[in-house]
Protein backbone atom coordinates (compact mmCIF):
# COMPACT_ATOMS: atom_id res chain seq x y z
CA UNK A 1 134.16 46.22 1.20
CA UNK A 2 136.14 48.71 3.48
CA UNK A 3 133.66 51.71 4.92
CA UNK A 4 135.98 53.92 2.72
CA UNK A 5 135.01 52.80 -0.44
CA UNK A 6 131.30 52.27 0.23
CA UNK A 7 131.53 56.37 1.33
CA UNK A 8 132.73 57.14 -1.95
CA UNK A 9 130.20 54.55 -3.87
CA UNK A 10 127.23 56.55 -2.24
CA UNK A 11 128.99 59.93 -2.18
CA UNK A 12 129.77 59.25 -6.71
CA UNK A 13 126.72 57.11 -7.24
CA UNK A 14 123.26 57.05 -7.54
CA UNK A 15 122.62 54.63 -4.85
CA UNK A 16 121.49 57.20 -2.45
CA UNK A 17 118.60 58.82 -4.47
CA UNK A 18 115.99 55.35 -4.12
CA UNK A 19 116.38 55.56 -0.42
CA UNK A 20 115.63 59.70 -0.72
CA UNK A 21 112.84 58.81 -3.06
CA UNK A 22 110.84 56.13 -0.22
CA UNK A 23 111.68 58.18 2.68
CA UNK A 24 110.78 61.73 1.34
CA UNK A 25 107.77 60.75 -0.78
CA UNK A 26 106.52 58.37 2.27
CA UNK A 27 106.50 61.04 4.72
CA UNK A 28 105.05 63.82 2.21
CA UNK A 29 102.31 61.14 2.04
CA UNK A 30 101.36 60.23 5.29
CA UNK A 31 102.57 63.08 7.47
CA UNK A 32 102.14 66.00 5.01
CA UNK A 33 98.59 65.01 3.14
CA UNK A 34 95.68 64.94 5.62
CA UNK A 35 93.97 61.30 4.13
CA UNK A 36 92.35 57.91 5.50
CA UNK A 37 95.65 57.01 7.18
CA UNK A 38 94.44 59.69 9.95
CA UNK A 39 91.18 58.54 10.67
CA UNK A 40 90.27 56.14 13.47
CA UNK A 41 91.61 53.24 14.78
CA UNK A 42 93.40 51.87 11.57
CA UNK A 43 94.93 55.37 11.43
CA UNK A 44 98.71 54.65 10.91
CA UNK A 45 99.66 56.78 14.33
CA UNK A 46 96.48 55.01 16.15
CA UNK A 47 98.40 51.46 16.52
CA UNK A 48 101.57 49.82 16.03
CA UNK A 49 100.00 47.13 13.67
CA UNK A 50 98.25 49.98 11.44
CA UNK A 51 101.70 51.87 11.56
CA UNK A 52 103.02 48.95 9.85
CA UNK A 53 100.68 48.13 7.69
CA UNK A 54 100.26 52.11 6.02
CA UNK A 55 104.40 52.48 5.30
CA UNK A 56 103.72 48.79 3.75
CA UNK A 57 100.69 50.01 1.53
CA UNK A 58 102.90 52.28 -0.31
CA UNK A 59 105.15 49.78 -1.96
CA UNK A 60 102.40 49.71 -4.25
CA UNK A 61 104.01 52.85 -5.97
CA UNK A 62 107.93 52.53 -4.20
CA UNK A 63 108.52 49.14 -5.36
CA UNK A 64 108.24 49.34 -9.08
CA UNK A 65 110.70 52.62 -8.64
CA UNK A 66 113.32 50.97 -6.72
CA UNK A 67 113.15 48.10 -9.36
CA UNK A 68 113.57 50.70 -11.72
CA UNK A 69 116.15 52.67 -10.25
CA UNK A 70 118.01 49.91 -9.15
CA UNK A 71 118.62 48.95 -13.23
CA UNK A 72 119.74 52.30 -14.01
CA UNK A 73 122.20 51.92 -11.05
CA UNK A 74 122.84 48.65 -12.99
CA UNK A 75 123.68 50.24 -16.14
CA UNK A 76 126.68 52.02 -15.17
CA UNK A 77 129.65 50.02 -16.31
CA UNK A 78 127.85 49.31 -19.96
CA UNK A 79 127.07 53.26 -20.13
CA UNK A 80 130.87 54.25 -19.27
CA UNK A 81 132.00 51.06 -21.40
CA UNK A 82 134.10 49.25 -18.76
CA UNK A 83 132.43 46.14 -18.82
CA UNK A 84 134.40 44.25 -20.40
CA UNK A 85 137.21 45.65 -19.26
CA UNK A 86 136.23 44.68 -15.19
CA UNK A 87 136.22 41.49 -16.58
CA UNK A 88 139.87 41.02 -17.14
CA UNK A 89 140.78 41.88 -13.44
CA UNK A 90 141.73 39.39 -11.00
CA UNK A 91 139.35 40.88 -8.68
CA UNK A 92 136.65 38.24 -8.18
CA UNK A 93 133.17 39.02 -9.73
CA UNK A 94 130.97 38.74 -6.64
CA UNK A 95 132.95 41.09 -5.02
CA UNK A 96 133.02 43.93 -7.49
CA UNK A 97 128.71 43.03 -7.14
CA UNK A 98 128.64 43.33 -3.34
CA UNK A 99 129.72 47.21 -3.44
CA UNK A 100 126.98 48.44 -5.33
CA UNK A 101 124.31 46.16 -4.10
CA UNK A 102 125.60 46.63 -0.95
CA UNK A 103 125.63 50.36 -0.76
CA UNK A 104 122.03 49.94 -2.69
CA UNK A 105 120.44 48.03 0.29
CA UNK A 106 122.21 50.27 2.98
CA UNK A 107 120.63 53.48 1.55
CA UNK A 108 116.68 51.31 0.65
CA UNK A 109 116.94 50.26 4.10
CA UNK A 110 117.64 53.18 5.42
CA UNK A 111 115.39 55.24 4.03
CA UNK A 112 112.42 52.37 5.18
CA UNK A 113 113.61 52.68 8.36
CA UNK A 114 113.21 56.21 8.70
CA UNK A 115 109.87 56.65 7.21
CA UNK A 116 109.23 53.59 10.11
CA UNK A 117 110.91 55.31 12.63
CA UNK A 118 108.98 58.18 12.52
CA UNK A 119 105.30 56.45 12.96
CA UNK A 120 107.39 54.68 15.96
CA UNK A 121 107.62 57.46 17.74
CA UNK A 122 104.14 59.32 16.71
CA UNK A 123 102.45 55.67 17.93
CA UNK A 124 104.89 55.70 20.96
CA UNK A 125 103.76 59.43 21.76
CA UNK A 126 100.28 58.85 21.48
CA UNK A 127 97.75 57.26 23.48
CA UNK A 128 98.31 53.38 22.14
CA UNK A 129 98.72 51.12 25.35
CA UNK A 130 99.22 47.93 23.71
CA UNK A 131 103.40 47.49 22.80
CA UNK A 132 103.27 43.75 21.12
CA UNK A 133 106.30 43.14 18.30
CA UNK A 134 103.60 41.54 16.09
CA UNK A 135 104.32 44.69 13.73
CA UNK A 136 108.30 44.32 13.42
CA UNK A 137 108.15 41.22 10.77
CA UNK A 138 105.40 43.46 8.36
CA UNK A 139 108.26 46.49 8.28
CA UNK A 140 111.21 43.97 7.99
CA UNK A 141 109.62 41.81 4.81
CA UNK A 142 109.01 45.28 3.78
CA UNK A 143 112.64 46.81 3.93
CA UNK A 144 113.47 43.11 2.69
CA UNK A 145 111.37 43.84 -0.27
CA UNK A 146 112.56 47.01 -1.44
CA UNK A 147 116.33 46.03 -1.48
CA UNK A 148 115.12 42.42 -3.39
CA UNK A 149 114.06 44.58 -5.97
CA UNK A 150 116.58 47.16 -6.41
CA UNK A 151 119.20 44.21 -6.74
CA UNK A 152 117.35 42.53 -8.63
CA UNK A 153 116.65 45.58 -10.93
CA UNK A 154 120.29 45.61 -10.76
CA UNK A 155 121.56 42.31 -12.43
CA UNK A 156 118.20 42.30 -14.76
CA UNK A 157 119.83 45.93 -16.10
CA UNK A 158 123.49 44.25 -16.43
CA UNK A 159 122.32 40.96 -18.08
CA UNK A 160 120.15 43.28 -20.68
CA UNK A 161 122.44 46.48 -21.17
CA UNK A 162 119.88 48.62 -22.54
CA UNK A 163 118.43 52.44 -22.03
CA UNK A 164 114.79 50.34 -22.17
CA UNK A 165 115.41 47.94 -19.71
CA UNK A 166 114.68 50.29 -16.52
CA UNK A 167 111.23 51.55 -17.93
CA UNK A 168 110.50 48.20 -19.01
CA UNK A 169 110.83 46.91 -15.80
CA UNK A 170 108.70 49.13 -13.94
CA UNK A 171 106.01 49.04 -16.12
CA UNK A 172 106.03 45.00 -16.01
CA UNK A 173 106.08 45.59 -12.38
CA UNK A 174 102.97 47.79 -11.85
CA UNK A 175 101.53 45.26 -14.40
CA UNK A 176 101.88 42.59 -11.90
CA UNK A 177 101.16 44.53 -8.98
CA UNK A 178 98.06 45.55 -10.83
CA UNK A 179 97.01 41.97 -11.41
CA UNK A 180 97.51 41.14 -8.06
CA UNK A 181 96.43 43.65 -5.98
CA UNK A 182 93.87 42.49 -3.42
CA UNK A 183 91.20 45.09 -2.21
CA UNK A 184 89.65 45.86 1.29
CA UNK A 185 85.86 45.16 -0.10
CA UNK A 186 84.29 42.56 2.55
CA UNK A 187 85.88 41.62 6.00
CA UNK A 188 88.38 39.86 4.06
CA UNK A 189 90.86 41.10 1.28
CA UNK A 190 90.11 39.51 -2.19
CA UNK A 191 90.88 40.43 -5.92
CA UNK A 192 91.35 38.03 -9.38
CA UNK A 193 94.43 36.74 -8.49
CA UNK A 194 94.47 33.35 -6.42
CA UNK A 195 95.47 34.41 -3.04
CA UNK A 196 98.63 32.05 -2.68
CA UNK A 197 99.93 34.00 -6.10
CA UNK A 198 98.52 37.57 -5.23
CA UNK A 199 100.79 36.99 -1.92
CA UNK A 200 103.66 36.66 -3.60
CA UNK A 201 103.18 41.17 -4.49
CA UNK A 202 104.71 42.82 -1.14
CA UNK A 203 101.78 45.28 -0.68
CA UNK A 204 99.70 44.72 1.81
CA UNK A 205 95.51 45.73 1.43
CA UNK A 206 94.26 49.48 2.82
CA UNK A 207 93.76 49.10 6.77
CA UNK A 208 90.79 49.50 7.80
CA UNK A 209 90.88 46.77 10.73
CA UNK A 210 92.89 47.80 14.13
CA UNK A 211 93.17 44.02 14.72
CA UNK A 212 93.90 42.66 11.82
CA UNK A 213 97.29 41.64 10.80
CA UNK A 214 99.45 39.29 8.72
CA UNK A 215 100.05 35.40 9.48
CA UNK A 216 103.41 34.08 10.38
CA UNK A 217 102.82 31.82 6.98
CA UNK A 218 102.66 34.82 4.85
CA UNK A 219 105.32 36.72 6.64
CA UNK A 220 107.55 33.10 5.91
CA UNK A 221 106.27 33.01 2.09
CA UNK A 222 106.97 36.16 1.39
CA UNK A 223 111.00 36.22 2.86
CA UNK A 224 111.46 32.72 1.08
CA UNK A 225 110.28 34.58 -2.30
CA UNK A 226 112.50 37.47 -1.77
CA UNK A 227 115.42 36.08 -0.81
CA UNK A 228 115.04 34.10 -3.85
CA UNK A 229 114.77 37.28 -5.92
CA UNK A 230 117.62 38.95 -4.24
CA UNK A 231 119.48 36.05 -4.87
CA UNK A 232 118.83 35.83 -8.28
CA UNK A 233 119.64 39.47 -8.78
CA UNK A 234 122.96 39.14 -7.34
CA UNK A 235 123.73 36.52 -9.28
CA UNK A 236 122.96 38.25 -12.62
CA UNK A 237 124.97 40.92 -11.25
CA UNK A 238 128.28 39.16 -10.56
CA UNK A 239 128.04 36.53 -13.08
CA UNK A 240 130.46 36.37 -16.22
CA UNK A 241 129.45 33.70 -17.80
CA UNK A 242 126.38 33.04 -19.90
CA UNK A 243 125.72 29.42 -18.23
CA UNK A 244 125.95 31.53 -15.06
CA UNK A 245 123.16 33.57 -16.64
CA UNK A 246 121.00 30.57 -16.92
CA UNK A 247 121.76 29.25 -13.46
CA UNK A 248 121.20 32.60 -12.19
CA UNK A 249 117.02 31.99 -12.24
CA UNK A 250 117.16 29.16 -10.58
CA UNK A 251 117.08 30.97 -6.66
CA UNK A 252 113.89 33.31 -7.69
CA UNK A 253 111.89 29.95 -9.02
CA UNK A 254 113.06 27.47 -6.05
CA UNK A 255 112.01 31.20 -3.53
CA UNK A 256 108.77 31.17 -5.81
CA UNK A 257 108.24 27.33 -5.20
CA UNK A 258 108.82 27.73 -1.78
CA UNK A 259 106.42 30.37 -0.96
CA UNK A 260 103.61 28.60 -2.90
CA UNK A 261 103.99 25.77 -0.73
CA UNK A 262 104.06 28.14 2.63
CA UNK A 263 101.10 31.10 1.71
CA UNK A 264 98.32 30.56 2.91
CA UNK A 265 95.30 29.45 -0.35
CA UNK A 266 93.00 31.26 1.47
CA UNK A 267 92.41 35.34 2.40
CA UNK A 268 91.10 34.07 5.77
CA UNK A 269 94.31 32.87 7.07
CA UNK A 270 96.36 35.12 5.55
CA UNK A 271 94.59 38.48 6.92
CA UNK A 272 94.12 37.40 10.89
CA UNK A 273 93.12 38.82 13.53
CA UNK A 274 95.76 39.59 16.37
CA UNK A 275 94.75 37.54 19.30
CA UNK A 276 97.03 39.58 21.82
CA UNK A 277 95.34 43.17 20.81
CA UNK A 278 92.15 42.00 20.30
CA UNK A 279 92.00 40.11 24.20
CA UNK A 280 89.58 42.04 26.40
CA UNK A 281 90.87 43.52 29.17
CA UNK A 282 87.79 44.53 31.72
CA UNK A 283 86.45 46.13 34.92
CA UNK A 284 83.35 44.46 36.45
CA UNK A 285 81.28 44.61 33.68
CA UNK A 286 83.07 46.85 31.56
CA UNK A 287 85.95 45.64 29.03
CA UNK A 288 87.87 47.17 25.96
CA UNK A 289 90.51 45.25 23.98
CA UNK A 290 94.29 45.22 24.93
CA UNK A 291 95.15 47.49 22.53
CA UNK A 292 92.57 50.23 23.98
CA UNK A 293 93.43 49.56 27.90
CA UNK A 294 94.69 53.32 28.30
CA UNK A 295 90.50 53.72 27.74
CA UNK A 296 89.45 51.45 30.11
CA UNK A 297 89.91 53.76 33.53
CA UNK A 298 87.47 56.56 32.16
CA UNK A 299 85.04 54.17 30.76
CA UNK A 300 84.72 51.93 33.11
CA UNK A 301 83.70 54.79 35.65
CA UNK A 302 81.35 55.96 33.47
CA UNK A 303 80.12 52.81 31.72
CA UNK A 304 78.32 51.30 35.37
CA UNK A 305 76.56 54.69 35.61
CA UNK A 306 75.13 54.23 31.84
CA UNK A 307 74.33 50.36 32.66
CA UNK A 308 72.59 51.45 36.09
CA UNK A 309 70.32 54.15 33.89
CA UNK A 310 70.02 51.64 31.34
CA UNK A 311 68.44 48.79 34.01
CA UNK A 312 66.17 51.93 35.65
CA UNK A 313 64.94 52.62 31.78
CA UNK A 314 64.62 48.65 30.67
CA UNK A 315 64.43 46.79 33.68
CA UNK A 316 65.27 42.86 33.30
CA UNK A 317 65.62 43.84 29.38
CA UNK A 318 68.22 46.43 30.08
CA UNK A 319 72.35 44.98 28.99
CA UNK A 320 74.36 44.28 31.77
CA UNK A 321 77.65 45.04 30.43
CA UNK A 322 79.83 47.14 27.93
CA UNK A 323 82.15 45.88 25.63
CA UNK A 324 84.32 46.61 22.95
CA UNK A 325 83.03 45.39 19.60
CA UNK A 326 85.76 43.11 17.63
CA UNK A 327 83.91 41.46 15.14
CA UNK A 328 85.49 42.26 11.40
CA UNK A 329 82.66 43.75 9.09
CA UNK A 330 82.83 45.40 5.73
CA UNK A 331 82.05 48.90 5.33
CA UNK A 332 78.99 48.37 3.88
CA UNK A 333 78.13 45.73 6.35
CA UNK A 334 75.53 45.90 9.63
CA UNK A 335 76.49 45.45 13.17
CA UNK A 336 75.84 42.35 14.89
CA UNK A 337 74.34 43.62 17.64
CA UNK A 338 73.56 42.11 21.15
CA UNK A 339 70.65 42.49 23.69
CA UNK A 340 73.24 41.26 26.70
CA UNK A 341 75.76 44.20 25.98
CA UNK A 342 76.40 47.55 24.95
CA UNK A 343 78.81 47.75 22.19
CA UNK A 344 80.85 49.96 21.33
CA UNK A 345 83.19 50.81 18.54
CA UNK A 346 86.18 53.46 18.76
CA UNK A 347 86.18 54.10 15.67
CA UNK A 348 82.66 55.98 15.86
CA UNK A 349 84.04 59.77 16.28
CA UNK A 350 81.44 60.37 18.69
CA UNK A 351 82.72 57.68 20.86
CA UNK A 352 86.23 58.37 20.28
CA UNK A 353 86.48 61.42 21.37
CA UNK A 354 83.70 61.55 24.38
CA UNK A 355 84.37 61.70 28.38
CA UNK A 356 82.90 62.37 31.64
CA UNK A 357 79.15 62.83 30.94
CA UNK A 358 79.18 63.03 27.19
CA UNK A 359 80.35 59.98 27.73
CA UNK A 360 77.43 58.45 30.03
CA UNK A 361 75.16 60.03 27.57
CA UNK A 362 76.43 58.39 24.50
CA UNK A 363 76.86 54.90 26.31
CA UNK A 364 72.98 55.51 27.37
CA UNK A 365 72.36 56.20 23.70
CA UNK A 366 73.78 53.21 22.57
CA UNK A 367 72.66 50.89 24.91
CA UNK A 368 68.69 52.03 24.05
CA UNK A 369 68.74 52.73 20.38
CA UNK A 370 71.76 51.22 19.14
CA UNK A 371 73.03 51.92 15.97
CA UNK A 372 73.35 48.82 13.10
CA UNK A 373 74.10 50.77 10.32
CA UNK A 374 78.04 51.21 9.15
CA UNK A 375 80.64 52.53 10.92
CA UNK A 376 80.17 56.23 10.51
CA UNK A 377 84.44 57.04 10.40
CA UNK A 378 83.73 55.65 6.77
CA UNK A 379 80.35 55.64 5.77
CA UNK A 380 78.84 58.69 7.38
CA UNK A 381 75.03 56.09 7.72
CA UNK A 382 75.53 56.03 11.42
CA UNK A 383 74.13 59.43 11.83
CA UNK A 384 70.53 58.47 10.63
CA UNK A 385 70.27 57.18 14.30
CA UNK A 386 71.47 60.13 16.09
CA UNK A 387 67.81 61.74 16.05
CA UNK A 388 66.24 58.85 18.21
CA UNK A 389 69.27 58.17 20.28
CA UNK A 390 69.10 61.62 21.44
CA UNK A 391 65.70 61.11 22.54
CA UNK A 392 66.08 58.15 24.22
CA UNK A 393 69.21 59.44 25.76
CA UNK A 394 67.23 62.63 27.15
CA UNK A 395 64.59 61.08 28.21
CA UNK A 396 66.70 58.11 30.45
CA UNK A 397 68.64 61.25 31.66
CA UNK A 398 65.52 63.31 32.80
CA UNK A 399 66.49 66.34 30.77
CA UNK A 400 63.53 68.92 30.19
CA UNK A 401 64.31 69.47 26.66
CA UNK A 402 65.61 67.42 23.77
CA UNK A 403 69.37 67.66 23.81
CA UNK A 404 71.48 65.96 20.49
CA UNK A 405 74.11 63.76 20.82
CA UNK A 406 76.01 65.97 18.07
CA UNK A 407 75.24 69.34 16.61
CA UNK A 408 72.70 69.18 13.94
CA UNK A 409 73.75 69.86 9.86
CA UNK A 410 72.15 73.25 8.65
CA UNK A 411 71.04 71.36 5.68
CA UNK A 412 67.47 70.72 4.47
CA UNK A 413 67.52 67.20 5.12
CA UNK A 414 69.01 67.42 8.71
CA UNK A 415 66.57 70.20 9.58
CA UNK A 416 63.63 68.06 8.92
CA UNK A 417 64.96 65.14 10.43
CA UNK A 418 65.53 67.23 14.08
CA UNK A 419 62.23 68.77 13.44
CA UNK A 420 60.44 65.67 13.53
CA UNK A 421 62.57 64.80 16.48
CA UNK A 422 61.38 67.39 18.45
CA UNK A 423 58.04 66.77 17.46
CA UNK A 424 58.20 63.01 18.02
CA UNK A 425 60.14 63.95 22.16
CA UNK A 426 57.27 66.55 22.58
CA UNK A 427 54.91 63.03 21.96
CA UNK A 428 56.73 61.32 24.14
CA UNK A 429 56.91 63.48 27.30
CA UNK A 430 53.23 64.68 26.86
CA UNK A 431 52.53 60.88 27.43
CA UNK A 432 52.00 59.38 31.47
CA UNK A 433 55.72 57.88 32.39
CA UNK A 434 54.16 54.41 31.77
CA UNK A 435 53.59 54.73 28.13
CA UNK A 436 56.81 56.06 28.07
CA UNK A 437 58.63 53.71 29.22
CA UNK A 438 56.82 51.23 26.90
CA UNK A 439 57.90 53.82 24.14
CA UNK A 440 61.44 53.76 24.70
CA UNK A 441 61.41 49.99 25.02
CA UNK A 442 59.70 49.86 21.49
CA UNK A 443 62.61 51.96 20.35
CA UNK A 444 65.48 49.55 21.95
CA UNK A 445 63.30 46.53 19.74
CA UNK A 446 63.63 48.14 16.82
CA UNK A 447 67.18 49.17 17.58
CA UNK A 448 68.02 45.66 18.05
CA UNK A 449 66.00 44.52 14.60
CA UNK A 450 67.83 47.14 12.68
CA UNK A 451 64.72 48.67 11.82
CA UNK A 452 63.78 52.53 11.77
CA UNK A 453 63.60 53.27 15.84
CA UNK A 454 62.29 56.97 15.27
CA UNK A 455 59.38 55.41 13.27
CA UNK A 456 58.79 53.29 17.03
CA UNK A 457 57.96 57.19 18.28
CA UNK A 458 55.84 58.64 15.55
CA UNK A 459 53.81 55.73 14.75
CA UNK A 460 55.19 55.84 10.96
CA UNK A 461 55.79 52.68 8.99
CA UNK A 462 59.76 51.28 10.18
CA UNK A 463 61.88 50.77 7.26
């Protein structure tokens, strides 16, 4: 296959259009519509890992259309009736097969590798610190994926010559997929599939997780089950023969074997978390993960200032360090919080975005009331605690008035929330600084139980 007659397969063809159809519609997605992808640390320009794993999550809707495309591509020489007549040249099989499956992978390939390309250099241009390769094997299975597919697509379309054989195969695709699909719920992935079988789909689950990331097993599985498919679909494309036909399924069931033997049975050890990112990297008493270093600087400064106010507020009870939290939890689920340390969790938007003394404020905040409820970039539940972190804040601080950690909401329920704030830091700072202090350590215990810390100020019943 001379680079002349692969120009005029893709210039005469319609091997170019899949590749047009996953690089425009991926970007139009993820650079174009303003969704999750954006949003905090998972965000697919945040991380390298997340990068991967978003252009991944859409084979969900790409892969059935390459599989579908790719038969129509495969339909050409029934549809112009020269079938039979290839047939009768001396021109081996397999190598009239390797121009159009060949110029079909360039263009799938291609196209992935753009729409990759792209978060490169929006993750390269951002703030990430943390340059590990642990993403490159997610985008290659993927770009390994799509062209499995399309020539597979391919030789199904020219072993069944018929106008319903692309449709068909799309809609038995998104069937599977359907079946398969695993969903973000808990800390781990699950769905009704077994997990060895739902592996064998190449989408990947919604990221929500900065640190987590595939296993070398499933990255293994996967390649040994689509280089069984590609096979197969090569084989049903250059075959002649009907024993050939038969023979032909025997690479996507030994790939399918394979994999079952390599993928991991449970979601645990398939969905893991990246030991390099998730390291701590730290400054005295201060540490963030490997992957947020480029933080570490700024918060380090300002994170001793926030534990020395927190030791002058709690004494002996006060933490005595601040640290990144990387312990997976569902959306739904509490934080496991600590008495020793002040977590803290980028993606909380009022962390994320703080410095200099909006920063010592916040770290104050959270180290006397701090916040159990789920993370607020998804849930929005994290705000209930604003109200009594903002006391506690102002009051460590020695500001004169009550001053929130966020602007307040104009609606009703946000108005009557800050109004019995200001009620409940009027009751505190009409007390003598010992009861105070006692107080704001009843608001730190009920921080730490998860319980209603405003209720700690105004005497009402903690929930």
């Amino acid at each position: 296959m001379n680079a002349r007659v692969l120009g005029i397969e893709l210039k005469r063809s319609i091997a170019p259009w899949p590749g047009l159809v996953v690089l425009g519609g991926s970007l139009a997605i993820l650079v174009l519509a303003n969704g999750i992808w954006w949003q905090g640390t998972a965000g697919w320009t945040a991380q390298w890992t997340p990068m991967a794993m978003w252009t991944r999550y859409w084979l969900a809707y790409w892969w059935p259309l390459t599989v579908g495309m790719g038969a129509v591509y495969g339909l050409r020489d029934s549809r112009s009736r020269v079938a039979e007549l290839l047939t009768t040249t001396p021109r081996p099989a397999w190598r009239r097969a390797a121009l159009p499956a060949g110029a079909m992978a360039i263009v799938l390939a291609s196209g992935f590798a753009l729409v990759v390309l792209v978060g490169v250099v929006r993750v390269a241009l951002g703030p990430a610190a943390y340059t590990g390769l642990g993403w490159l094997p997610i985008s290659l299975v993927a770009a390994l994926s799509l062209v499995a597919g399309a020539v597979f697509g391919m030789g199904a379309a020219r072993a069944l010559p018929s106008v319903f054989t692309p449709p068909a195969l799309v809609v038995f695709v998104l069937l599977t997929e359907m079946l398969l699909r695993q969903n973000m719920d808990g800390k781990l992935p699950s769905g009704i599939a077994p997990n060895r079988i739902a592996l064998l789909s190449p989408e990947v689950v919604e990221p929500r997780e900065m640190l987590l990331t595939l296993s070398g097993s499933v990255h293994l599985g996967q390649t040994l089950w689509l280089l069984g498919l590609l096979a197969t679909g090569f084989a049903l494309l250059s075959t002649v023969t009907r024993r050939g036909l038969l023979l032909s399924v025997a690479p996507v069931l030994v790939g399918a074997a394979l994999a079952l033997l390599v993928l991991p049975a449970d979601p645990r050890d398939s969905y893991v978390v990246d030991r390099t990112a998730a390291a701590l990297v730290c400054d005295g008493p201060v540490c963030v993960t490997q992957a947020h270093r480029s933080h570490l600087p700024e918060l380090a400064r300002r994170g001793k200032e926030a534990l020395r106010l927190l030791h002058d507020a709690l004494g002996d009870r006060a933490p005595a360090s601040v640290r990144e939290e990387t312990a997976l939890r569902a959306l739904s689920d509490n934080r496991e919080l600590s008495s020793d340390a002040v977590l803290i969790d980028f993606d909380d938007p009022l962390i994320a975005h703080a410095a200099g003394a909006e920063l010592t404020r916040l770290l104050v905040a959270q180290g006397l009331a701090p916040n159990c409820g789920p993370r607020t970039v998804w849930e929005g539940d994290g705000e209930v605690d604003v109200p009594a972190q903002s006391i506690a804040a102002s009051w460590a601080l020695g500001d004169h008035r009550l001053e929130p950690l966020q602007k307040p909401d104009t609606d009703a329920y946000s108005q009557r929330t800050w109004a019995n704030a200001e009620a409940a830091w009027e009751k505190l700072t009409a007390l003598p600084p010992a009861e105070q202090r006692s107080q704001i350590a009843q608001i730190h215990a009920a921080a730490l139980s998860c319980k209603d810390d405003l209720a700690a100020l105004t005497g009402e019943a903690s929930s």
